[in-house]
Protein backbone atom coordinates (compact mmCIF):
# COMPACT_ATOMS: atom_id res chain seq x y z
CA UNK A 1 -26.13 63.52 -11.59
CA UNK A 2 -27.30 66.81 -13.28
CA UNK A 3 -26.16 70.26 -12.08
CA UNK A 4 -23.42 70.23 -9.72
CA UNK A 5 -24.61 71.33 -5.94
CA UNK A 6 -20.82 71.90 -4.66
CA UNK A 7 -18.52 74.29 -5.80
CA UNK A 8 -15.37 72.91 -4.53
CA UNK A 9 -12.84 71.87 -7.59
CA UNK A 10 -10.40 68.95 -7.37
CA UNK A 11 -7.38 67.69 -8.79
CA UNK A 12 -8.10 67.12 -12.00
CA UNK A 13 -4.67 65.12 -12.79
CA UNK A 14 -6.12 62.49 -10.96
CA UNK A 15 -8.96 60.18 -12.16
CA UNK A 16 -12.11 59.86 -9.51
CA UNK A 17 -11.78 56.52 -8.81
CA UNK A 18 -8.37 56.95 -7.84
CA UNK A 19 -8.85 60.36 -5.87
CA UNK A 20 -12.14 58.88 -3.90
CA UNK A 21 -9.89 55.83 -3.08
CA UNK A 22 -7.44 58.13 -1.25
CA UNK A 23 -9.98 59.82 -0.13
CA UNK A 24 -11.07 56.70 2.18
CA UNK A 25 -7.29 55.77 2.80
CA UNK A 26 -7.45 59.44 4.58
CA UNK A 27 -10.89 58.75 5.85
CA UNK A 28 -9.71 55.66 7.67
CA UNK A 29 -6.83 57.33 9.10
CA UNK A 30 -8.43 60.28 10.48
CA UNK A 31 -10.66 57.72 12.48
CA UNK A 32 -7.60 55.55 13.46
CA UNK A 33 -6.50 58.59 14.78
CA UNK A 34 -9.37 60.37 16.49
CA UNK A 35 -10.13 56.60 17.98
CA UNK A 36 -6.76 56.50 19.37
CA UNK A 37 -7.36 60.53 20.86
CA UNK A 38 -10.63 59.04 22.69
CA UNK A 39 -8.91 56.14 24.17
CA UNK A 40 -5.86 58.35 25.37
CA UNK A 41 -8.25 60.91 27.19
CA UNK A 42 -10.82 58.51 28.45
CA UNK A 43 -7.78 56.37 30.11
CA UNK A 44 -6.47 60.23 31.25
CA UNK A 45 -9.21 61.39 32.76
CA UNK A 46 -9.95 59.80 35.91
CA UNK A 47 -6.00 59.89 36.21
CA UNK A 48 -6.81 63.79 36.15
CA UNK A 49 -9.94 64.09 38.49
CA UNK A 50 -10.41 61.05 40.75
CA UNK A 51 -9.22 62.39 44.33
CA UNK A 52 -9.86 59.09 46.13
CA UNK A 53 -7.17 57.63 43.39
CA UNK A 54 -5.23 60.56 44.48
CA UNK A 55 -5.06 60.23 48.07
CA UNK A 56 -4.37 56.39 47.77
CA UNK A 57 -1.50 57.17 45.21
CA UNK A 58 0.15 59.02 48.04
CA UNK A 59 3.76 60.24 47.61
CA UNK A 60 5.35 56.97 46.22
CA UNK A 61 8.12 56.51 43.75
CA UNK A 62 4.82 54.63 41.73
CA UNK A 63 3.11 57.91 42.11
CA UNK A 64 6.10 59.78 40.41
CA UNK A 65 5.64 57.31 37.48
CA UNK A 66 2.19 57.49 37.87
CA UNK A 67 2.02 61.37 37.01
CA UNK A 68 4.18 60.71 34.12
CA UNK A 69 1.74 58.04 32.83
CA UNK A 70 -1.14 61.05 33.23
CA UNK A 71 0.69 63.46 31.23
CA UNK A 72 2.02 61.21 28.67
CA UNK A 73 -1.45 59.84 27.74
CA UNK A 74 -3.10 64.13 28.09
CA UNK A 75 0.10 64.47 25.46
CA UNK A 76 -0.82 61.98 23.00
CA UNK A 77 -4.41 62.16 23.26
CA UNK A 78 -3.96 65.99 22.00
CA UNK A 79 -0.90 65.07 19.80
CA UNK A 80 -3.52 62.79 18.08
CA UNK A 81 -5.85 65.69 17.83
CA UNK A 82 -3.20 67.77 16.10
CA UNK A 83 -2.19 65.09 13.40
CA UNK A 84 -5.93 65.20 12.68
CA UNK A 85 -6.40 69.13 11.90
CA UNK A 86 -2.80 69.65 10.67
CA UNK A 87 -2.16 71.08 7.35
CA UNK A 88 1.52 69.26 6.68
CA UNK A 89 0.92 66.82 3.86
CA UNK A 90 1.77 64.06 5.74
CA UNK A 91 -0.62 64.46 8.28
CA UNK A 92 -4.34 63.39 7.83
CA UNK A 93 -5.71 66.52 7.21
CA UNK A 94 -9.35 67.03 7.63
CA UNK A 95 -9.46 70.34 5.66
CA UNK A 96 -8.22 68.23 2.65
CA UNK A 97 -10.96 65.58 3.26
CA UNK A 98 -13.57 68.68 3.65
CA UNK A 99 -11.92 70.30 0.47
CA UNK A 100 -12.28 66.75 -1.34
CA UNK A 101 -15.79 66.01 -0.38
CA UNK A 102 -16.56 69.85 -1.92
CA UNK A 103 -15.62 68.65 -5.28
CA UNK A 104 -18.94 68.02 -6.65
CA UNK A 105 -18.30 65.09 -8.65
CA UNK A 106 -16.75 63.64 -5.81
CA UNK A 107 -19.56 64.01 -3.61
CA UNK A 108 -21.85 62.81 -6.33
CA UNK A 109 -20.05 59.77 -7.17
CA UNK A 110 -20.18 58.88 -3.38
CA UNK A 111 -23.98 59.83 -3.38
CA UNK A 112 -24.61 57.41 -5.93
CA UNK A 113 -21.96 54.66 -4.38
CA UNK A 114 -23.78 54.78 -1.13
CA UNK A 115 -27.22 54.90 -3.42
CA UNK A 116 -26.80 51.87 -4.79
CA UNK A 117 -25.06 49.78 -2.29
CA UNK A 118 -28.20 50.23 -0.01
CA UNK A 119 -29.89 49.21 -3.33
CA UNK A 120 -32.11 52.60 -3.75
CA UNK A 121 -30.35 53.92 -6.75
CA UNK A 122 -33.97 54.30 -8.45
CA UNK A 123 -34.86 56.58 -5.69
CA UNK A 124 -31.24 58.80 -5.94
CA UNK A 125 -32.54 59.30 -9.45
CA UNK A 126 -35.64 60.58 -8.45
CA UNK A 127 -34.74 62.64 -6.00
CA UNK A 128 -32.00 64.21 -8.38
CA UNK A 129 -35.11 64.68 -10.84
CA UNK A 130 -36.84 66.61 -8.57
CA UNK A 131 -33.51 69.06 -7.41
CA UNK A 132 -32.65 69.76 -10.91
CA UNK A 133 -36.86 70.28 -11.46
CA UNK A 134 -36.73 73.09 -8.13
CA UNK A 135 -33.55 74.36 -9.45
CA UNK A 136 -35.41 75.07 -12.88
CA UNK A 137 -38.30 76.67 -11.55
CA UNK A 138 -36.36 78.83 -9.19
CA UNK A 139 -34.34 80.02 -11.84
CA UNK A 140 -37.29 81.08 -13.96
């Protein structure tokens, strides 16, 4: 797709087809996960701030087990956050997916995926046309 726009390199051991496809294997987990962070917290929070559940709750053995509940779901609602941004190799990783999507053949060939699944690959070409065209003249 002409002159590359990012500058971020990639394994080149790997072929592209086989690096974008763990790309979305990664993709889909980082969403499994951040879904799983919103659903903790939005069950947490009015556990956290609703005083009229509070003052019904009272002092109860349920209320004990109650306030475990509320910080066991704050815990895994962050713990989910953390598996997202973590830099261990078995976690998700979002710098790696950021890192991946800099490779500019990566990017392009998902450009041009995207392109022609919405069936406009004509116009991707002639909008690429045009970029390498502006590039030109701002070169000269």
């Amino acid at each position: 797709m002409g002159k590359k726009r990012n500058s971020g390199k990639r394994d080149v051991k790997k072929p592209l087809s086989e690096l974008i496809s763990d790309l979305r294997e990664k993709v889909r987990a980082a969403q499994a996960e951040f879904d799983m962070a919103v659903a903790f917290h939005e069950v947490w929070k009015p556990t956290a701030y609703d005083a009229k559940l509070h003052a019904r709750m009272g002092t109860s053995y349920a209320t004990k087990a109650f306030l475990v509940i509320q910080v066991a779901l704050r815990r895994e609602a962050l713990m989910a956050l953390m598996r997202l941004w973590d830099n261990d190799d078995r976690a998700v990783g979002m710098k790696r997916i950021n890192d991946a999507l800099r490779a500019g053949d990566v990017f392009d060939a998902l450009v041009k995926e995207r392109a022609t699944n919405i069936g406009m690959p004509d116009e991707l070409e002639a909008v690429q046309r045009d970029m390498d065209n502006l590039q030109r003249k701002s070169a000269h």
